[in-house]
Protein backbone atom coordinates (compact mmCIF):
# COMPACT_ATOMS: atom_id res chain seq x y z
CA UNK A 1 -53.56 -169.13 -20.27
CA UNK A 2 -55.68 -167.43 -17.54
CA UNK A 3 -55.86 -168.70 -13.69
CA UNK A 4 -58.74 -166.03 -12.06
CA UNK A 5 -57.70 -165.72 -8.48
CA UNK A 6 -58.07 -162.47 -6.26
CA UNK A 7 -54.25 -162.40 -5.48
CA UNK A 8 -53.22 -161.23 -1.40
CA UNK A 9 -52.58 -158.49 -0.15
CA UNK A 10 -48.96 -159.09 -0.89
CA UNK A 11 -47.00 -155.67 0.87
CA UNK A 12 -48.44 -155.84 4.99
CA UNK A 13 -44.99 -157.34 5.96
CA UNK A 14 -43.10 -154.83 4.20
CA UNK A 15 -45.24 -152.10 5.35
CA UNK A 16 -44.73 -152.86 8.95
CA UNK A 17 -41.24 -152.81 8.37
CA UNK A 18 -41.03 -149.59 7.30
CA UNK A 19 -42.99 -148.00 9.87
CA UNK A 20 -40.64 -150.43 12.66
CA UNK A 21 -37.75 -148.38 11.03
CA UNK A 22 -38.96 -145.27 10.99
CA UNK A 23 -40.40 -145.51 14.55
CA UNK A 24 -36.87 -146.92 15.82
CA UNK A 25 -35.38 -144.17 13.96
CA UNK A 26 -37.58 -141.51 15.30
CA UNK A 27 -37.27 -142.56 18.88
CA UNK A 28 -33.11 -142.72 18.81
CA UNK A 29 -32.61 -140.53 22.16
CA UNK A 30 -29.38 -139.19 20.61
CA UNK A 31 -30.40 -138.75 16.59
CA UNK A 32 -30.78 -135.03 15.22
CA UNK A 33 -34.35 -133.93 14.97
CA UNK A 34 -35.38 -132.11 11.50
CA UNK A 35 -39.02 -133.58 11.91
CA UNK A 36 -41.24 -134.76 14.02
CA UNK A 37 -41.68 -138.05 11.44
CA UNK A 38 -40.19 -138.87 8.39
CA UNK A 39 -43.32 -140.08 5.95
CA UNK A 40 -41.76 -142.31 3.20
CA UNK A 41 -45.22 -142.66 1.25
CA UNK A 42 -45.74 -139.04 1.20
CA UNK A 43 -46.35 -138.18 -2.58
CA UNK A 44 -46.11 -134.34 -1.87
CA UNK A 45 -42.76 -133.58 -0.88
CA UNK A 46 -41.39 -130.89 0.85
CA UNK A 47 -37.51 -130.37 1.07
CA UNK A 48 -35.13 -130.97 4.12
CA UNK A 49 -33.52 -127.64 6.03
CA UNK A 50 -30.41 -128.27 5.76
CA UNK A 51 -28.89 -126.37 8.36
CA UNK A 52 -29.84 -128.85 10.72
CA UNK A 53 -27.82 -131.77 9.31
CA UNK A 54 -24.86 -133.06 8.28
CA UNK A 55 -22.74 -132.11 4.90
CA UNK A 56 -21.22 -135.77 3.88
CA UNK A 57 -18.00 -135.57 3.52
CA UNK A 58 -16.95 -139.79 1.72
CA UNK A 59 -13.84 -139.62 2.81
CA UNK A 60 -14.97 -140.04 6.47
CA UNK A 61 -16.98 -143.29 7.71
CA UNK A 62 -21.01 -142.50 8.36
CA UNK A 63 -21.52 -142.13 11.85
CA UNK A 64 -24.57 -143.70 13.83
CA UNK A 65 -27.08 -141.83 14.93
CA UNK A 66 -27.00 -139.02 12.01
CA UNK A 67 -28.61 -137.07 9.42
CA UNK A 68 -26.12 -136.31 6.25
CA UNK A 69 -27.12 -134.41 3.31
CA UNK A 70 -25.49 -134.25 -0.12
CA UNK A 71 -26.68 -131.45 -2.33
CA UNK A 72 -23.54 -131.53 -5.23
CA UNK A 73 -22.07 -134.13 -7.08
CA UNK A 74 -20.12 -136.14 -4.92
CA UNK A 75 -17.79 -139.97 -6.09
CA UNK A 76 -17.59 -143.15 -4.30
CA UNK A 77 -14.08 -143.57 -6.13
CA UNK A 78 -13.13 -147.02 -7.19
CA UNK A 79 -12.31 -149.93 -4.73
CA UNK A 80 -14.13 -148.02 -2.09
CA UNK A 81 -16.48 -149.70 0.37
CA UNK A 82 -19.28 -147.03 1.99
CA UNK A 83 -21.28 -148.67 5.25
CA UNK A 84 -24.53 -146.26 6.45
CA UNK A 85 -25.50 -147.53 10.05
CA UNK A 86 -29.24 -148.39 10.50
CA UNK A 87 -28.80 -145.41 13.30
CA UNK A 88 -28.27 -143.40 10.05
CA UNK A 89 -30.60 -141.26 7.27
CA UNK A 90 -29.02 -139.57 3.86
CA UNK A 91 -30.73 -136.94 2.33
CA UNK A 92 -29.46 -136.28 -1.31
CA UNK A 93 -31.07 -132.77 -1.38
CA UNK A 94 -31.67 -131.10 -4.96
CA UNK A 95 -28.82 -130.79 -7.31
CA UNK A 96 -26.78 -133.54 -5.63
CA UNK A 97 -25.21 -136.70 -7.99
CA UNK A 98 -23.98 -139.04 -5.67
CA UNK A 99 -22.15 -141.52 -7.81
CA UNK A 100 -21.29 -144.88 -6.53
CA UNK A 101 -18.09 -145.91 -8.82
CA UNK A 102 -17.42 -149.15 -10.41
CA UNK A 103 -15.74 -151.67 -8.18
CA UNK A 104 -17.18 -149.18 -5.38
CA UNK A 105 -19.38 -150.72 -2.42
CA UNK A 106 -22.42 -148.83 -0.79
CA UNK A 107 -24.07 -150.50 1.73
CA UNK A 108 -27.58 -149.04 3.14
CA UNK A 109 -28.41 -150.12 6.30
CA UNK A 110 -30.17 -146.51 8.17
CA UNK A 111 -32.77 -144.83 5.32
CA UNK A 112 -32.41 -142.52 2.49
CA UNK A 113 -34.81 -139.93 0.35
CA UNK A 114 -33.63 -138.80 -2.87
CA UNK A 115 -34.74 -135.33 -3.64
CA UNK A 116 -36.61 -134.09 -6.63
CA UNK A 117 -33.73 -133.16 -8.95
CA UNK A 118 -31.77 -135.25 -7.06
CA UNK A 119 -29.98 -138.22 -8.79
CA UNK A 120 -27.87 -141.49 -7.63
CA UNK A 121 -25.62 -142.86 -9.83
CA UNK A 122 -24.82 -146.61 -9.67
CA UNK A 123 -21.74 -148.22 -12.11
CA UNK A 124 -20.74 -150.04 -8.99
CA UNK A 125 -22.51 -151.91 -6.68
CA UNK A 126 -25.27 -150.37 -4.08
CA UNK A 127 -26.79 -153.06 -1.38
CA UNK A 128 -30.43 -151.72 0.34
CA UNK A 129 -30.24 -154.05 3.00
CA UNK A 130 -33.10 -155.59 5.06
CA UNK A 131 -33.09 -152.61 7.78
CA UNK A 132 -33.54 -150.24 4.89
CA UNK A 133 -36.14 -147.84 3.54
CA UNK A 134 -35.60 -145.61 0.39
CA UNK A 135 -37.99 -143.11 -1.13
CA UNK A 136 -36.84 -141.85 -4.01
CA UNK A 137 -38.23 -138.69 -5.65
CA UNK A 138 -35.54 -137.92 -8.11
CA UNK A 139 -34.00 -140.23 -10.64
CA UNK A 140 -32.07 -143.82 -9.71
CA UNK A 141 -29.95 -144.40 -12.49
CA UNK A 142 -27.49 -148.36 -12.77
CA UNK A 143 -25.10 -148.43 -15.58
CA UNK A 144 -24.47 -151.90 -17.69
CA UNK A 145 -21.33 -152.41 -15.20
CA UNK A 146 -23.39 -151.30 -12.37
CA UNK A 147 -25.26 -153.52 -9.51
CA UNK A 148 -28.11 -152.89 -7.52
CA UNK A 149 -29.36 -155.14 -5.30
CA UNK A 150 -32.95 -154.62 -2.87
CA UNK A 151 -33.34 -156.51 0.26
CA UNK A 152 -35.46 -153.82 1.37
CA UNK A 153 -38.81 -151.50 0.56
CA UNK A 154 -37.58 -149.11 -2.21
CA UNK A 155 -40.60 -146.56 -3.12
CA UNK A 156 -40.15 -144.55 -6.24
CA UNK A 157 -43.06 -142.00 -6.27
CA UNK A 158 -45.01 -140.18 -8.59
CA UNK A 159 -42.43 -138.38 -10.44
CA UNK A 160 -39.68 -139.98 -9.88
CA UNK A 161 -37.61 -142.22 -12.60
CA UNK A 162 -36.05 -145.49 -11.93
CA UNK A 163 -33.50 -146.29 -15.29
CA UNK A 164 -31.85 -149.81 -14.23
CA UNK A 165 -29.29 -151.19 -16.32
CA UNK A 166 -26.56 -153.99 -15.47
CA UNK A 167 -28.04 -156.56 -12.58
CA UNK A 168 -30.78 -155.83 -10.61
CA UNK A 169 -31.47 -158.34 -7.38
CA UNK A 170 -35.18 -157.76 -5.72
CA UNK A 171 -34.55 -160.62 -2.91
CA UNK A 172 -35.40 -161.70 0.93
CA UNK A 173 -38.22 -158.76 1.59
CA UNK A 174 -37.69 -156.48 -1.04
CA UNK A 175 -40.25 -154.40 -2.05
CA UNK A 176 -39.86 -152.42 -5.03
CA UNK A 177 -42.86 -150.23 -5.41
CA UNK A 178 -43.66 -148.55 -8.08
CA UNK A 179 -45.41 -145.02 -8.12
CA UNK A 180 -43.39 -143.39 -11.12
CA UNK A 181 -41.67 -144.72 -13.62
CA UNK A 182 -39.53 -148.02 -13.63
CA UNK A 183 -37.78 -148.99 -16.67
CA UNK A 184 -35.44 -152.45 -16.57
CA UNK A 185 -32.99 -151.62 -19.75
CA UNK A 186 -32.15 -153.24 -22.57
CA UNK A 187 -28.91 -154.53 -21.24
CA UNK A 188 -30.37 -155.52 -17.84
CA UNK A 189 -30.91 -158.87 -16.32
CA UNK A 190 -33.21 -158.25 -13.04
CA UNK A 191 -33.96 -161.13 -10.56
CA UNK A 192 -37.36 -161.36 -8.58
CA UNK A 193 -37.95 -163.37 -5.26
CA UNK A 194 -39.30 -160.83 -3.57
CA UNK A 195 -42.12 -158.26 -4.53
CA UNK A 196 -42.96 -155.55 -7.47
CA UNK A 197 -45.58 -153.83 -6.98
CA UNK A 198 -46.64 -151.34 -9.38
CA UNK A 199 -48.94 -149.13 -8.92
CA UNK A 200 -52.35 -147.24 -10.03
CA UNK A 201 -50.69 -144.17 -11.77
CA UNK A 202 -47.43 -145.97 -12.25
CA UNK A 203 -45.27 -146.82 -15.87
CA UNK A 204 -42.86 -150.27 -15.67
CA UNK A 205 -41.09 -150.88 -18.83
CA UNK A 206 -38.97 -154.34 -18.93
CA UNK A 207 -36.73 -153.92 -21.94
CA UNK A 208 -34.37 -156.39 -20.69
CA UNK A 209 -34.95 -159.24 -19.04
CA UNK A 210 -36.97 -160.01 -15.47
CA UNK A 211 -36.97 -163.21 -14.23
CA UNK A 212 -39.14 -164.19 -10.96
CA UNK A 213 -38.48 -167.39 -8.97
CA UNK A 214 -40.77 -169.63 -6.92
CA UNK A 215 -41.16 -166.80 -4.39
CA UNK A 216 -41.17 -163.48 -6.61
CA UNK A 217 -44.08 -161.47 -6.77
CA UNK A 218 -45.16 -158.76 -9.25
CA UNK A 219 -48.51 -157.28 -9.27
CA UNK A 220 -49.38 -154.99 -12.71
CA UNK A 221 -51.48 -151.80 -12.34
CA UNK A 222 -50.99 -148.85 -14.56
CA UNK A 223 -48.91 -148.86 -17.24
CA UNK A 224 -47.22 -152.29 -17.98
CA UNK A 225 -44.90 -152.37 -21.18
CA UNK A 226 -43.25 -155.85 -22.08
CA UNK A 227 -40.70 -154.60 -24.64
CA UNK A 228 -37.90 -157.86 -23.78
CA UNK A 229 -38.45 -160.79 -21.42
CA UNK A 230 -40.36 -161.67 -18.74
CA UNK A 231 -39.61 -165.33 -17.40
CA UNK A 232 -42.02 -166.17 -14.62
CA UNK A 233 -41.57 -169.16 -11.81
CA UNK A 234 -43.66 -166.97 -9.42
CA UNK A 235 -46.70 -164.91 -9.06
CA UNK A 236 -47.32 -161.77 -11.93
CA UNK A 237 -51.10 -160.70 -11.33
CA UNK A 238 -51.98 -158.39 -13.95
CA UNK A 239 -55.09 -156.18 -11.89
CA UNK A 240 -58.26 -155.55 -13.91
CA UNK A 241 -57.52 -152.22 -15.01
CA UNK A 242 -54.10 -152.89 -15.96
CA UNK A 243 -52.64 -151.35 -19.28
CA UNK A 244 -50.32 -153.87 -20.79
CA UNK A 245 -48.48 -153.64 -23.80
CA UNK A 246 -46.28 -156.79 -25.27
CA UNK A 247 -43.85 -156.25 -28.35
CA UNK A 248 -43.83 -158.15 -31.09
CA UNK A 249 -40.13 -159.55 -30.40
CA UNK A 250 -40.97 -159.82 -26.74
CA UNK A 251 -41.21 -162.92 -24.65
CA UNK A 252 -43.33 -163.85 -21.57
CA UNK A 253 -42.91 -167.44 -20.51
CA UNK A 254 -43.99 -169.26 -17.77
CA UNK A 255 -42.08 -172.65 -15.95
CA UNK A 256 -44.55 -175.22 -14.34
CA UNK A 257 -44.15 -173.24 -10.87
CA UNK A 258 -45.42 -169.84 -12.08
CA UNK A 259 -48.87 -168.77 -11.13
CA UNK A 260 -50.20 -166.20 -13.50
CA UNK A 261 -53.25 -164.44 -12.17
CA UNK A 262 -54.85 -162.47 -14.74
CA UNK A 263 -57.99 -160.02 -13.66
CA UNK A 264 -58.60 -157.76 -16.61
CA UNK A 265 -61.88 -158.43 -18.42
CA UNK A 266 -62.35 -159.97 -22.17
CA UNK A 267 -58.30 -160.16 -21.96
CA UNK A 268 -56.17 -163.26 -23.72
CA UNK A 269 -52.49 -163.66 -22.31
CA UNK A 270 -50.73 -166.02 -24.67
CA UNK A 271 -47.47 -167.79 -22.99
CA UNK A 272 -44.23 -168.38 -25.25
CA UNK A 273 -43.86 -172.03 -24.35
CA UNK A 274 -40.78 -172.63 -22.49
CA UNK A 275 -38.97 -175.43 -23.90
CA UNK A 276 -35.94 -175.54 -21.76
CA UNK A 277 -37.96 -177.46 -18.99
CA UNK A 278 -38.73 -180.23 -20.71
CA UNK A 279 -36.37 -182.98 -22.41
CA UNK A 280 -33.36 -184.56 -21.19
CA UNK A 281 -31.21 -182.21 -19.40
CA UNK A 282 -27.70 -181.86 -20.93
CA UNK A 283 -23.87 -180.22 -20.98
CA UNK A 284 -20.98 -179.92 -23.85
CA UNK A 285 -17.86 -179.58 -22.62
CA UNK A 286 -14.12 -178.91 -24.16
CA UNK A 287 -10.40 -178.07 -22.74
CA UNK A 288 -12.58 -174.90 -21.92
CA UNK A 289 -14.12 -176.22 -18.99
CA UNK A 290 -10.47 -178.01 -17.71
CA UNK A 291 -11.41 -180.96 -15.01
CA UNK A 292 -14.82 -181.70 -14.24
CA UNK A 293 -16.08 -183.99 -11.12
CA UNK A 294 -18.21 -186.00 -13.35
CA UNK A 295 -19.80 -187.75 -10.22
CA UNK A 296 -21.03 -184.83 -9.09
CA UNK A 297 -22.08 -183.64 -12.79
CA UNK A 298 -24.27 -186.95 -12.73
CA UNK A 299 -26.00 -185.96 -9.09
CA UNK A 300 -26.42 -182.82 -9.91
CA UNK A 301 -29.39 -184.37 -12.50
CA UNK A 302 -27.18 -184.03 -15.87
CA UNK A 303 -28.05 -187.29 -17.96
CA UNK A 304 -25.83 -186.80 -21.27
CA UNK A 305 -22.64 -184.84 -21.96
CA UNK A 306 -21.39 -183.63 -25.51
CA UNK A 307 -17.43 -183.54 -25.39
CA UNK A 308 -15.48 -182.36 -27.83
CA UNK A 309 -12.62 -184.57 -29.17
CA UNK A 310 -11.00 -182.94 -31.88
CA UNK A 311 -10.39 -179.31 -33.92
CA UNK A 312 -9.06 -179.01 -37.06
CA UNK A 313 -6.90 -182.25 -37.48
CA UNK A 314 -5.63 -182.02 -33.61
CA UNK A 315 -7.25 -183.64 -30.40
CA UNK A 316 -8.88 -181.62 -27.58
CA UNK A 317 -6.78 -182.24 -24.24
CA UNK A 318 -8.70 -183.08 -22.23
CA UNK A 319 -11.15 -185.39 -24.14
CA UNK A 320 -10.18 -189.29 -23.17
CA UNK A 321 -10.40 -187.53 -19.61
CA UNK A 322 -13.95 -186.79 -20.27
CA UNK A 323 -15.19 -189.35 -22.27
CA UNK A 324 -13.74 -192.18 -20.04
CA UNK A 325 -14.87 -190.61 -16.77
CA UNK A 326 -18.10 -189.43 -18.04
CA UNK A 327 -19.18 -193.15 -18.94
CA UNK A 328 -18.27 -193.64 -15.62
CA UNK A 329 -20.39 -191.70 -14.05
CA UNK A 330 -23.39 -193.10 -15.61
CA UNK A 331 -24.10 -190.21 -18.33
CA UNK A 332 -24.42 -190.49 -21.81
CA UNK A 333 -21.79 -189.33 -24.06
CA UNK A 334 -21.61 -187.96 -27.07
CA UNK A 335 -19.19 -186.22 -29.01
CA UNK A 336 -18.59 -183.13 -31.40
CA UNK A 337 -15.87 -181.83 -33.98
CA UNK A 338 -14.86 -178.26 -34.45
CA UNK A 339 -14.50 -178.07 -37.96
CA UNK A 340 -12.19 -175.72 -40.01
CA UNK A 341 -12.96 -176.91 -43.46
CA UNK A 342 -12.95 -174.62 -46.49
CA UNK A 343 -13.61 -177.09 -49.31
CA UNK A 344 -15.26 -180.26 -49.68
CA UNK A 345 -11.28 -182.19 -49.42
CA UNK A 346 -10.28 -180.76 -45.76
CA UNK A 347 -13.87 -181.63 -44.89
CA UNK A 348 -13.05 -185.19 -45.75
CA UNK A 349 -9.47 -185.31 -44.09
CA UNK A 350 -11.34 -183.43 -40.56
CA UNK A 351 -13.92 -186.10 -40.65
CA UNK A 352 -11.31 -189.30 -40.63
CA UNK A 353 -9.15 -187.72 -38.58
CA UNK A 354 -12.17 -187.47 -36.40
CA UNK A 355 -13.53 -191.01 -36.72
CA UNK A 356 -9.88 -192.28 -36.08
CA UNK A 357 -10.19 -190.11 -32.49
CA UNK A 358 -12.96 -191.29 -31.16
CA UNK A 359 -13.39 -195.05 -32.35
CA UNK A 360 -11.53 -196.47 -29.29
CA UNK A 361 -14.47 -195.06 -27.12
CA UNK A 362 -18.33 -195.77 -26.32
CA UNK A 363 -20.39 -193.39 -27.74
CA UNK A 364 -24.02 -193.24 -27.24
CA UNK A 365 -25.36 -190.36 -28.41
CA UNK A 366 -24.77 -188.40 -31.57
CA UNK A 367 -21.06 -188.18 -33.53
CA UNK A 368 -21.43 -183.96 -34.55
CA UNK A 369 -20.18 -182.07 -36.92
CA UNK A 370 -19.45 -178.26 -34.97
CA UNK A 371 -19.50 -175.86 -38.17
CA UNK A 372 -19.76 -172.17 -37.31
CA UNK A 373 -16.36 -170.82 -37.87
CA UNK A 374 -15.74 -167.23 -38.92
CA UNK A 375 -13.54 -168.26 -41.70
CA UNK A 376 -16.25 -170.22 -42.99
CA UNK A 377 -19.16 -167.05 -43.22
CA UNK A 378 -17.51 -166.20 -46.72
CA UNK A 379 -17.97 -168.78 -48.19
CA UNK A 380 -20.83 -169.62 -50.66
CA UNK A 381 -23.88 -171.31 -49.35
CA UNK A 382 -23.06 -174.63 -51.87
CA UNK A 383 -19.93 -174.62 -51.09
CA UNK A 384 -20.66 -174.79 -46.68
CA UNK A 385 -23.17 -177.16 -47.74
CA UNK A 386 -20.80 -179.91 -49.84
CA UNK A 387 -18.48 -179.53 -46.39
CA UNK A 388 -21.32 -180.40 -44.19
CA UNK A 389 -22.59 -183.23 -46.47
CA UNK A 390 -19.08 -184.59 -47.53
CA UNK A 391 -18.18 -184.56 -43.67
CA UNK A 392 -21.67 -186.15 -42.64
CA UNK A 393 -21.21 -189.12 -44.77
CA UNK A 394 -17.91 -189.65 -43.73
CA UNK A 395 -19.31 -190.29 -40.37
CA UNK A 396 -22.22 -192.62 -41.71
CA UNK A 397 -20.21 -194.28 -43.63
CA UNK A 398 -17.84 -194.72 -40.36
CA UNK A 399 -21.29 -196.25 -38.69
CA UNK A 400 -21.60 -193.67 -37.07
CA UNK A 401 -25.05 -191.66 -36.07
CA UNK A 402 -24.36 -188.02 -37.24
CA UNK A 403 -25.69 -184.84 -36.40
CA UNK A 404 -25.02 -181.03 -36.93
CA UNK A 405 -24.28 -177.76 -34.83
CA UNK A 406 -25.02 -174.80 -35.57
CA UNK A 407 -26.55 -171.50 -34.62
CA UNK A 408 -29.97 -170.39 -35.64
CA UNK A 409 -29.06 -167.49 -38.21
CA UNK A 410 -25.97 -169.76 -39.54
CA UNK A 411 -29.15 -172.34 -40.56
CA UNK A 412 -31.34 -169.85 -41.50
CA UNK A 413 -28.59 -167.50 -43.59
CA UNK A 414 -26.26 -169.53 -44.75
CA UNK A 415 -27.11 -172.79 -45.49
CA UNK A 416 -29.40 -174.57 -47.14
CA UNK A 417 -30.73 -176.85 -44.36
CA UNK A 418 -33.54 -178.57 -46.99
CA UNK A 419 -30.60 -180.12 -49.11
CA UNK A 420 -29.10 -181.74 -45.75
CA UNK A 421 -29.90 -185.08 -44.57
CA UNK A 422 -29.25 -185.23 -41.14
CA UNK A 423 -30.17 -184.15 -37.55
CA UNK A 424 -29.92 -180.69 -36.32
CA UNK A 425 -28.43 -179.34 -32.70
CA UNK A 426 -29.10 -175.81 -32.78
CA UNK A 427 -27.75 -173.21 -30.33
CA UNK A 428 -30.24 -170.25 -29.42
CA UNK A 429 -29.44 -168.58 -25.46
CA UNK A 430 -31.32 -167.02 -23.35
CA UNK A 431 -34.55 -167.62 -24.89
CA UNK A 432 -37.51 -169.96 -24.20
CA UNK A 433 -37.54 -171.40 -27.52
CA UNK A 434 -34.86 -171.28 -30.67
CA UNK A 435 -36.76 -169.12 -33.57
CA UNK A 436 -35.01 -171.62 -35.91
CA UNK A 437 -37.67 -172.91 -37.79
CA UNK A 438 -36.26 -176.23 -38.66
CA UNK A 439 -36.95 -179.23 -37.11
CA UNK A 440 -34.28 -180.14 -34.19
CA UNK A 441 -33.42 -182.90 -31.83
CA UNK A 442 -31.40 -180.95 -29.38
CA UNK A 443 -31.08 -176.92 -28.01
CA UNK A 444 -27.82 -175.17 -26.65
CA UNK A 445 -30.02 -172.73 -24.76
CA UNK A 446 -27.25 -171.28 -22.74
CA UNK A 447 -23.67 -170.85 -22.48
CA UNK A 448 -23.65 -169.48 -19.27
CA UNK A 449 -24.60 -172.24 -17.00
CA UNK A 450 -23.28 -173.53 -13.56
CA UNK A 451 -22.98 -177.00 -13.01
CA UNK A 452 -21.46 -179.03 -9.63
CA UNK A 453 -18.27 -180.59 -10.37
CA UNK A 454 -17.17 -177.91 -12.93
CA UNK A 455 -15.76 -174.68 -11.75
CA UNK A 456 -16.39 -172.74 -14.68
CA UNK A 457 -19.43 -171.64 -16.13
CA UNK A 458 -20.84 -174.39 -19.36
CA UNK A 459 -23.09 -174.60 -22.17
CA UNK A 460 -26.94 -175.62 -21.40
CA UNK A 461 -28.67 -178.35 -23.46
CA UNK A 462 -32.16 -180.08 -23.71
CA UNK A 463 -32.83 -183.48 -25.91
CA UNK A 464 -36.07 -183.78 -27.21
CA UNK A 465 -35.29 -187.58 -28.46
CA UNK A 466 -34.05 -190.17 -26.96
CA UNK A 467 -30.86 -190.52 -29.13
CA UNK A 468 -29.60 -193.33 -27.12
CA UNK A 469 -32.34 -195.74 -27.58
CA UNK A 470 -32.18 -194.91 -30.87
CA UNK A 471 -28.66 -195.27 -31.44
CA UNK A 472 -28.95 -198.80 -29.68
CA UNK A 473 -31.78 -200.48 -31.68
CA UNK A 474 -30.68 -198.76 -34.83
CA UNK A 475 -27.34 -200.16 -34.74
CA UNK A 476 -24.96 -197.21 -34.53
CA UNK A 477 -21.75 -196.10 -33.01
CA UNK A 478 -20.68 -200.04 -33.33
CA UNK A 479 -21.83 -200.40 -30.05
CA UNK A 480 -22.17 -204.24 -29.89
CA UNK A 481 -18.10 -204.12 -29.76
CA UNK A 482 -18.12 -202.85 -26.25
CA UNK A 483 -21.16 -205.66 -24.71
């Protein structure tokens, strides 16, 4: 997929509001004077006198109106919240470590330069905000607990080493440019709506995964390395001379928003196609998810719920809640078992204990059989294939439309999906696509969604049939007794 459009100049804004802060900073008739001007973009850096500032001392709140320096290591302890004035400019000279704690706050609102051989430390949470400007020289480390969040231009130059674990939020008019080396971690999630730029001489690795929205920019020169997952709903221009690399497990997928401008000559970007915008748009619920608003479930644009009625030979809680006030609302329901089973017999005894809980009730999707259980990985691959097929029939035999769920490497490693006659749900998160290479009807593609009407996060689905048109003219789920 190529679009060939000269992308804008995308950085003006930004740039004039860095030079806004610096001037206002500059002119401050009471601020401490160390230079004439303080030049963010300088590549060539030359380190700070110190005499002329201020040791931090973070047990005492930043002043306005100063210039601090930190050249040891110095801790934001736990449960401690740090506010810099916009008045305000931090110098972490060489050999500082200024570690921001987790469940520690530090909130930039003045301007900061991290030194070569300087380092900041994030396992807590550190906020650039708007008024902001950071040029970092030295190394920006965030830990997997850690949270770092850019609402304002963040330049890491030619040397300098950006290692980002945990969360990463680029948002409002955040800039992060990229002069050095950027590298988004394998346990990182980073969020884009507002602009990457990386640059001629420059090295971004995404090892985790980057996702840009409607408004998120990211334009590729240099070195570009796609090692995890890129989602794109915005703009990624990859410039003409652009090195990119893409590994073979990687992902780079695009929703029907994204724009992808690609300038480099003779070059082929291939797209993972991203299947969780198409379909019919789906939850499953249990006890887990306690009371759910299903009228505002149904306006927030779900159209069929999966709701789990039973476990073992016991009934979920909070299921003729669901499944009456789901119908209710207007949304298809369907509805799943948690099985236990270790032979073929307690397969049979889980599936009529299940058929006896839910034949009071409409059901207009799929009746599913929920087989993952640990207890149930030792067991042979005949032997988790007579439960599944002894269970199954029960439920056609019941009149029932049946289905299976499972996770891709439970299909693919330990069963023999061939032998089965029947249709699949498969659960594969956070990717565009399951790998499973089975057919399926339906995909749990997250289990980490947020729905209106349920407080706590749910589990994602797409249909790819339309199992209740199907269940109607076929005849199942004795639906003529309810008309």
């Amino acid at each position: 997929m190529k679009i060939f459009k000269k992308a804008a100049a995308l950085f003006v804004a930004a740039a004039i509001s860095i030079t806004t802060a610096l001037s206002a900073f500059a002119q401050a008739s009471d601020s401490p004077k160390t230079e004439n001007t303080i030049d963010f973009f300088a590549e060539q850096y030359t380190p700070v006198d110190k005499s002329k500032l201020v040791k931090w001392d973070p047990s005492v709140k930043p002043a306005d109106n100063t210039i601090y320096y930190i050249d040891s290591e110095v801790k934001v302890p736990k449960d401690t919240v740090i506010s810099v004035p916009q008045t305000t400019m931090f110098y972490l000279c060489e050999g500082a470590n200024l570690q921001i704690y987790a469940d520690a706050k530090f909130y930039l609102y003045g301007n900061m330069i991290i030194e070569p051989r300087a380092r900041l430390t994030v396992s807590g949470m550190v906020n650039f905000k708007e008024t902001s400007s950071v040029a970092n020289y030295g190394t920006l480390v965030s830990t997997s607990s850690g949270t770092v969040k850019f609402s304002s231009n963040f330049i890491n130059h030619q040397k300098a080493s950006a290692i980002l674990s945990g969360t990463i939020n680029i948002f409002l008019r955040g800039h992060l440019q990229n002069r050095g080396t950027v590298t988004f971690a394998p346990n990182s999630e980073a969020f884009l709506t507002g602009i990457i730029t990386n640059n001629e001489n420059a090295r971004l690795f995404v090892k985790g995964k980057l996702s840009t929205t409607l408004s998120g920019n990211a334009t590729m020169n240099g070195t570009f390395s796609l090692l995890g997952e890129y989602v794109n709903s915005g703009t990624l221009t990859l410039e003409k001379d652009v090195k990119f690399y893409r590994g073979a497990s990687s992902v780079l997928s695009a929703s029907k928003s994204s724009r992808i401008i690609d300038n480099r000559q003779d070059a082929s970007l291939e797209l993972d196609e991203d299947l969780r915008n198409k379909g019919i748009k789906g939850i499953d619920v249990s006890s887990w998810q306690e009371i759910i608003n299903w009228r505002k479930v149904k306006n927030a644009g779900i159209k069929f719920a999966m709701i789990r009625s039973s476990f073992s030979t016991k009934v979920d809680k909070t299921f003729e809640y669901n499944i009456v006030e789901a119908a209710k609302a207007g949304i298809d329901v369907g509805v799943y078992h948690y099985c236990y089973a270790l032979n073929a017999e307690e397969a049979r005894e889980e599936a009529k204990h299940f058929i006896k809980t839910i034949s009071p009730y409409k059901i207009t999707y799929p009746v599913v059989l929920d087989f993952e259980d640990n207890s149930q990985v030792k067991l042979d691959k005949e032997v988790k294939n007579e439960i599944a097929q002894v269970f199954i029939e029960e439920v056609r035999k019941a009149g029932y439309y049946p289905m299976i769920y499972s996770y891709t490497n439970w299909y693919e490693n330990y069963m023999d999906m061939k032998a089965l006659d029947c249709e699949v749900w498969v659960a594969h998160w956070n990717v565009p696509k399951p790998s499973y290479k089975g057919t399926y009807g339906m995909w749990q593609y997250s289990s980490e969604g947020k729905v209106s009407g349920i407080d706590v996060v749910v589990d994602l689905n797409v249909c790819f049939k339309d199992y209740a048109k199907i269940i109607r003219e076929g005849g199942y789920n004795h639906l003529d007794k309810f008309d």
